[in-house]
N, C-alpha and C. Protein backbone atom coordinates (compact mmCIF):
# COMPACT_ATOMS: atom_id res chain seq x y z
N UNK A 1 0.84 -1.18 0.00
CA UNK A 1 0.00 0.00 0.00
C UNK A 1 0.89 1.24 0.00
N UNK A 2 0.62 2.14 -1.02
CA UNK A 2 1.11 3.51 -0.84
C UNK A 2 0.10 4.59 -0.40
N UNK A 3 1.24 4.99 0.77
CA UNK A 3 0.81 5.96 1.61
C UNK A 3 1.51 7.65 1.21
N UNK A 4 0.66 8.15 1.18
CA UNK A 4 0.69 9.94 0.63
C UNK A 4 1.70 11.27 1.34
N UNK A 5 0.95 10.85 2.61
CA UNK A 5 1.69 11.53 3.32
C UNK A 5 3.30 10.96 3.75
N UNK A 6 3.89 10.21 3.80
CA UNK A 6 5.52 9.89 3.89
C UNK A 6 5.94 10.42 2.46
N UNK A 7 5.41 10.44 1.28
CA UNK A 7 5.44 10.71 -0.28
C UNK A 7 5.99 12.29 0.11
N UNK A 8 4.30 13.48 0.89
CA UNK A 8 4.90 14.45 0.88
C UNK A 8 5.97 14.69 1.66
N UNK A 9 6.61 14.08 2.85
CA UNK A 9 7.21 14.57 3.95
C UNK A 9 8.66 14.06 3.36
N UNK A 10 8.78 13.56 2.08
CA UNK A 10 9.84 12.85 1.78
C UNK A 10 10.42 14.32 0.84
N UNK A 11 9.59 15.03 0.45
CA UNK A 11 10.20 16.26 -0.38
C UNK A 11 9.95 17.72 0.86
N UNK A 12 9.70 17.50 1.44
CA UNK A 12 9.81 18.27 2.79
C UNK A 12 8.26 19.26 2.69
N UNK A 13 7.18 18.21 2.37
CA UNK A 13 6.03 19.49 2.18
C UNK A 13 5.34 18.89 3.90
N UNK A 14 4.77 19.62 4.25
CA UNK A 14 4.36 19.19 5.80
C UNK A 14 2.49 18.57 5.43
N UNK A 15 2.10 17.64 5.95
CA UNK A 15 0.65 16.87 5.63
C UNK A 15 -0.42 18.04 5.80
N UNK A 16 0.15 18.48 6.80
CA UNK A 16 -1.31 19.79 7.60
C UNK A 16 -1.25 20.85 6.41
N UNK A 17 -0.24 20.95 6.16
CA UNK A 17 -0.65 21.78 5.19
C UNK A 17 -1.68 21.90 3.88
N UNK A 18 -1.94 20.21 3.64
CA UNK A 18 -2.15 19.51 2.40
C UNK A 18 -3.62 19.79 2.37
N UNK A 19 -4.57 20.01 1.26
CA UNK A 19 -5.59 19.63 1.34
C UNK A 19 -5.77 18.38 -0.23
N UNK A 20 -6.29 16.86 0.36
CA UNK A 20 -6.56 16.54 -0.78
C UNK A 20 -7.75 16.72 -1.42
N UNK A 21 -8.06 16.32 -2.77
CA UNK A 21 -9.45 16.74 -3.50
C UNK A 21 -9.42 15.56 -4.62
N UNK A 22 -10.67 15.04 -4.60
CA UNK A 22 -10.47 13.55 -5.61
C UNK A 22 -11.92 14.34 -6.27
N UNK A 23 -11.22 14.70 -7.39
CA UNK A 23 -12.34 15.13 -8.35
C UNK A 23 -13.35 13.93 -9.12
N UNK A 24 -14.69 13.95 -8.92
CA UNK A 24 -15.02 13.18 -9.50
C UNK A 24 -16.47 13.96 -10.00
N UNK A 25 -16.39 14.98 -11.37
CA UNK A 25 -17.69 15.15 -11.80
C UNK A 25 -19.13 14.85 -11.90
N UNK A 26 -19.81 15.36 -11.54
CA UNK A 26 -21.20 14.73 -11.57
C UNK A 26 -21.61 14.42 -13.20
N UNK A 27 -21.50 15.54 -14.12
CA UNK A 27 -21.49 15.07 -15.48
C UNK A 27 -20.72 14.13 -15.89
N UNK A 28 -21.17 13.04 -16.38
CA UNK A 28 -20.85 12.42 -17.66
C UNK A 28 -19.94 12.27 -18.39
N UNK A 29 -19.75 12.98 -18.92
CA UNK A 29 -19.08 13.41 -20.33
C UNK A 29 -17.78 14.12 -19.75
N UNK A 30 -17.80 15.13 -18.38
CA UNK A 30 -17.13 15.51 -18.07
C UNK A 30 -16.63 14.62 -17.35
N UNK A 31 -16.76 13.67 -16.30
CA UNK A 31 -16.16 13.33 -15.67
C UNK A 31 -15.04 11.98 -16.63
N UNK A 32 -15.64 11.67 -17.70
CA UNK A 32 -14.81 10.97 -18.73
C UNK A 32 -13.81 11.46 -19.27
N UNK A 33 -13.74 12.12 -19.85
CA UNK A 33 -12.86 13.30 -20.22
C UNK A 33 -12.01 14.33 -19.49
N UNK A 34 -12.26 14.40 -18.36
CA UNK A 34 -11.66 14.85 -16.72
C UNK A 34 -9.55 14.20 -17.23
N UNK A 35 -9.57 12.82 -17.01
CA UNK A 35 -8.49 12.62 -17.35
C UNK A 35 -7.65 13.34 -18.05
N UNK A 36 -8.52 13.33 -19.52
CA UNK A 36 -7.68 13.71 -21.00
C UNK A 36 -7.50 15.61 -20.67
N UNK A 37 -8.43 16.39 -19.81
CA UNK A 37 -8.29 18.05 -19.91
C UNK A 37 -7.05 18.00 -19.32
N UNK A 38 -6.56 17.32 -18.35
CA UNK A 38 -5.62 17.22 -16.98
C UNK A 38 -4.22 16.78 -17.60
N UNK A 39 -4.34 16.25 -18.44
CA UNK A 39 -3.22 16.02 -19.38
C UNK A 39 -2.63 16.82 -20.63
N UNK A 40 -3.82 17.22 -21.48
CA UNK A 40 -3.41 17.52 -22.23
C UNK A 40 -4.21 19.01 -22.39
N UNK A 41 -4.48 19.72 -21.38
CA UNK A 41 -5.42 20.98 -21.22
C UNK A 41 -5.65 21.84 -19.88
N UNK A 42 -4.02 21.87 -18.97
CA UNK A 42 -3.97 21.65 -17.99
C UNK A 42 -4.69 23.64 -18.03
N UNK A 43 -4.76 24.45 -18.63
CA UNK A 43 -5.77 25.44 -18.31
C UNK A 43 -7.03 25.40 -18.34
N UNK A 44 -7.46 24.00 -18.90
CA UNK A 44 -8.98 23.93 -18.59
C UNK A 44 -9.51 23.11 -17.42
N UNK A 45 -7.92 22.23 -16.70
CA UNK A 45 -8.10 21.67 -15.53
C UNK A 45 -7.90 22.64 -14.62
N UNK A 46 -7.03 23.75 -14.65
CA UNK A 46 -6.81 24.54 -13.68
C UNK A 46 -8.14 25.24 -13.27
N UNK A 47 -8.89 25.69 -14.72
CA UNK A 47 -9.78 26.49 -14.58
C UNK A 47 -11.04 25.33 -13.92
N UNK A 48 -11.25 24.36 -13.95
CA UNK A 48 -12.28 23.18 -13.21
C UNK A 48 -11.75 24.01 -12.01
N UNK A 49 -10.69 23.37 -11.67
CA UNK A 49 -10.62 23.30 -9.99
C UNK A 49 -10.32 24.37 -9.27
N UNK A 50 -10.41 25.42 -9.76
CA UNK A 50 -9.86 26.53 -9.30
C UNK A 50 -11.45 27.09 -8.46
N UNK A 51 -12.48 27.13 -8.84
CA UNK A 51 -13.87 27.13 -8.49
C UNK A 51 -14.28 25.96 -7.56
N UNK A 52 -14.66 26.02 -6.25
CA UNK A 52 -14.77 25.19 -5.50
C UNK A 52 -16.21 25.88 -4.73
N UNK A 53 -16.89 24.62 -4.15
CA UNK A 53 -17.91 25.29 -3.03
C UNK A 53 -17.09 25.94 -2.01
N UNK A 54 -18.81 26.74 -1.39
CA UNK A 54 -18.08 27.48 -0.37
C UNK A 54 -17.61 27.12 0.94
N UNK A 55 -18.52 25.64 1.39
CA UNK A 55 -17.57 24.46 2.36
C UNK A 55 -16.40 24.33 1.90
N UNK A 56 -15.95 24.03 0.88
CA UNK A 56 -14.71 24.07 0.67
C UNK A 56 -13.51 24.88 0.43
N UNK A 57 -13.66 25.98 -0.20
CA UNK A 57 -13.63 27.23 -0.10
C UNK A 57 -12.91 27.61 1.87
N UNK A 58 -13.82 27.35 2.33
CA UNK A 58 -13.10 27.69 3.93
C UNK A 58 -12.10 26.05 4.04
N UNK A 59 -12.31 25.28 3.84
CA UNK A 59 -10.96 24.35 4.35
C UNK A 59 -9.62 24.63 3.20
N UNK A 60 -9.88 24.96 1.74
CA UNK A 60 -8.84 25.36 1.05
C UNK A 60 -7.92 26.77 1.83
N UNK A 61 -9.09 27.24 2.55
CA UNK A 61 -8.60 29.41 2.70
C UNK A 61 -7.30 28.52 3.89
N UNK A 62 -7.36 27.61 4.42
CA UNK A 62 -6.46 27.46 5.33
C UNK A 62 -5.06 26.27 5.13
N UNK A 63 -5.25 26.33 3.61
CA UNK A 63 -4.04 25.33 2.98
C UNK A 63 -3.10 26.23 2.53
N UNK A 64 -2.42 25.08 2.76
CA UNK A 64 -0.84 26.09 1.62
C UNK A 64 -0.88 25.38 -0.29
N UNK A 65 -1.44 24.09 -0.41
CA UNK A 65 -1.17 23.06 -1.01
C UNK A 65 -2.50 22.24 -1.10
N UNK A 66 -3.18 22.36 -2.60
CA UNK A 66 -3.78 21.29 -2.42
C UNK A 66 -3.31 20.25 -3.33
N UNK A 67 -3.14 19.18 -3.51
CA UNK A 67 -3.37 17.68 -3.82
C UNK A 67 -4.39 17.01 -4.22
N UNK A 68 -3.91 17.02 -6.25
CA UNK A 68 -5.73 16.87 -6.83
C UNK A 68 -5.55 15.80 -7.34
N UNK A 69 -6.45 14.64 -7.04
CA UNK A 69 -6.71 13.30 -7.79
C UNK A 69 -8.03 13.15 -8.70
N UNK A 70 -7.92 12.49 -9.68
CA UNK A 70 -8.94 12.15 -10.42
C UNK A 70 -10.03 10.66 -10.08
N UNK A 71 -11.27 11.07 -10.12
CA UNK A 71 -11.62 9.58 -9.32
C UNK A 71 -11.66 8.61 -10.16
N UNK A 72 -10.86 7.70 -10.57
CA UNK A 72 -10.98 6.58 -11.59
C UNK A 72 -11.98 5.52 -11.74
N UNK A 73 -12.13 5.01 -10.29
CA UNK A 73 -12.81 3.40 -10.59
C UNK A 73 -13.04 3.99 -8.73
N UNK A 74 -13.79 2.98 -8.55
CA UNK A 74 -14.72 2.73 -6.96
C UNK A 74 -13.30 2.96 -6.25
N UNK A 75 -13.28 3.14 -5.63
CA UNK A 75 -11.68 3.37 -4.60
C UNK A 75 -10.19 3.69 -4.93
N UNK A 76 -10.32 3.66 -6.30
CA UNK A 76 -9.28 4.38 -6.81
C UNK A 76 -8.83 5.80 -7.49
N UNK A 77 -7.84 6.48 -7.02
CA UNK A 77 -7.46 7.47 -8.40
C UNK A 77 -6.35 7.87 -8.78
N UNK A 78 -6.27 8.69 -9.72
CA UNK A 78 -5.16 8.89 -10.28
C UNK A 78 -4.45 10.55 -9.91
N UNK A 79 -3.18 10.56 -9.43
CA UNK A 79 -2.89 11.67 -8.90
C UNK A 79 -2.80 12.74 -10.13
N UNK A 80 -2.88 13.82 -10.21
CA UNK A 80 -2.48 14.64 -10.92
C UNK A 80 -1.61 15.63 -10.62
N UNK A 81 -1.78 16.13 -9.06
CA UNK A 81 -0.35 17.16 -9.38
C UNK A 81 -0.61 17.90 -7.92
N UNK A 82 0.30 18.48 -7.40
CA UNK A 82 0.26 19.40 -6.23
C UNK A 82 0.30 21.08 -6.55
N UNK A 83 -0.84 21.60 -6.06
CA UNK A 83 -1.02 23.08 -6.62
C UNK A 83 -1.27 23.84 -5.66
N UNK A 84 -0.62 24.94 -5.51
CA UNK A 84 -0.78 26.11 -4.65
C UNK A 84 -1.99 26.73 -4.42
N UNK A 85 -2.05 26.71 -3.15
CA UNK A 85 -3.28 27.49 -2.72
C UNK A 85 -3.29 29.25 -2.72
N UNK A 86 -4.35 29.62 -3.43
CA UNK A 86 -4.26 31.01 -3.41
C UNK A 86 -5.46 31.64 -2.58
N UNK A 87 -5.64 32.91 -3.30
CA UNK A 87 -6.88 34.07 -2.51
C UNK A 87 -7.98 33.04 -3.33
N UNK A 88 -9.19 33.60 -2.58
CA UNK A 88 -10.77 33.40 -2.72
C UNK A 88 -11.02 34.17 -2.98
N UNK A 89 -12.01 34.36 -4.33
CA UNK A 89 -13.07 35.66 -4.60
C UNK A 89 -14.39 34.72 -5.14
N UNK A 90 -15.25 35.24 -4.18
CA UNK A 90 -16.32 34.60 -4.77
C UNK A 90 -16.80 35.58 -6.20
N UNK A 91 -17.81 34.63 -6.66
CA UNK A 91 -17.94 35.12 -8.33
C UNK A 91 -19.46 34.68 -8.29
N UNK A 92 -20.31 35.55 -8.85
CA UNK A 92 -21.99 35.49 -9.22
C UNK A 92 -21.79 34.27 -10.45
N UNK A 93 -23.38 33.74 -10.77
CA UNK A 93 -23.39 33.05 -11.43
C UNK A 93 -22.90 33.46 -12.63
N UNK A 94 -23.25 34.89 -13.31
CA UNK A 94 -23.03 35.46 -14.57
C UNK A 94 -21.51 35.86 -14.45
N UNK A 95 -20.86 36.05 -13.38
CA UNK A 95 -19.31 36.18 -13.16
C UNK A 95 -18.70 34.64 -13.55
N UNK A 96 -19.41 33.89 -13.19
CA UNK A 96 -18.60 32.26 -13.18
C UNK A 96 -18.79 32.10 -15.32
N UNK A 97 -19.62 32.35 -15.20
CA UNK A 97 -20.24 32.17 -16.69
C UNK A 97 -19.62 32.63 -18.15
N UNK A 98 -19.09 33.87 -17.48
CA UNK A 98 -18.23 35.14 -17.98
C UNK A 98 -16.67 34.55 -18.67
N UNK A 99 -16.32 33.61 -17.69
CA UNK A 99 -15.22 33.48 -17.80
C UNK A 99 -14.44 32.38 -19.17
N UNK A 100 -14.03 32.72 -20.11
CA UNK A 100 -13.95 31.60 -21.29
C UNK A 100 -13.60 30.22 -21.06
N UNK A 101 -12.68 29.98 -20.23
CA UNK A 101 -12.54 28.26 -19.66
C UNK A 101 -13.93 27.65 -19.20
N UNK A 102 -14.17 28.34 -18.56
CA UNK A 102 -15.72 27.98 -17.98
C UNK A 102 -16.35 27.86 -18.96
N UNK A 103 -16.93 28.39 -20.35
CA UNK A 103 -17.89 28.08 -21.33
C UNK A 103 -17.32 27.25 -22.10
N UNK A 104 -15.66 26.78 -22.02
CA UNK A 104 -15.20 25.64 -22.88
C UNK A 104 -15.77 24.12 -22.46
N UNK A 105 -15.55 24.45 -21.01
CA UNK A 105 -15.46 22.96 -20.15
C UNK A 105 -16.76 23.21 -20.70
């Protein structure tokens, strides 16, 4: 079994800091294709995950680091990458809408 946290503490990132996130779309189509943006469209993955609820939203405001997996199969996923936590601005629906990544995805 591989374990995550000895992974980060082995490049000196601290666990508390970490927030993980196992993306797994409610759409369809998106969540199929989730893989292939993350690979080969990493501004249209950035732009997915960069928008979070606002529960989440307060456990991100207190990360340094989050840690994004893709949900593959029933208990599994696939890591994609460790990304810096930044500022929060919330955004209206017609603000979220506005934005061109957002009308690609």
């Amino acid at each position: 079994m591989l374990l995550f946290n000895p992974i980060l503490e082995s490049v000196g990132i601290d666990p508390r800091t970490v927030v993980v996130l196992r993306h797994s779309p409610v759409e369809r189509p998106l969540r199929k294709i989730l893989p292939w943006i993350a690979a080969e469209r990493p501004d249209l993955f950035l732009a997915y995950q960069q928008t979070q609820w606002v529960t989440l939203e307060r456990v991100l405001h207190r990360a340094k680091i989050m840690a994004s997996f893709i949900g593959h199969e029933s208990g599994r996923a696939v890591f994609v990458g460790l990304f810096g936590v930044g500022t929060a601005t919330p955004l209206t629906f017609d603000e979220y809408w506005s934005l061109p990544a957002n009308i690609e995805l």
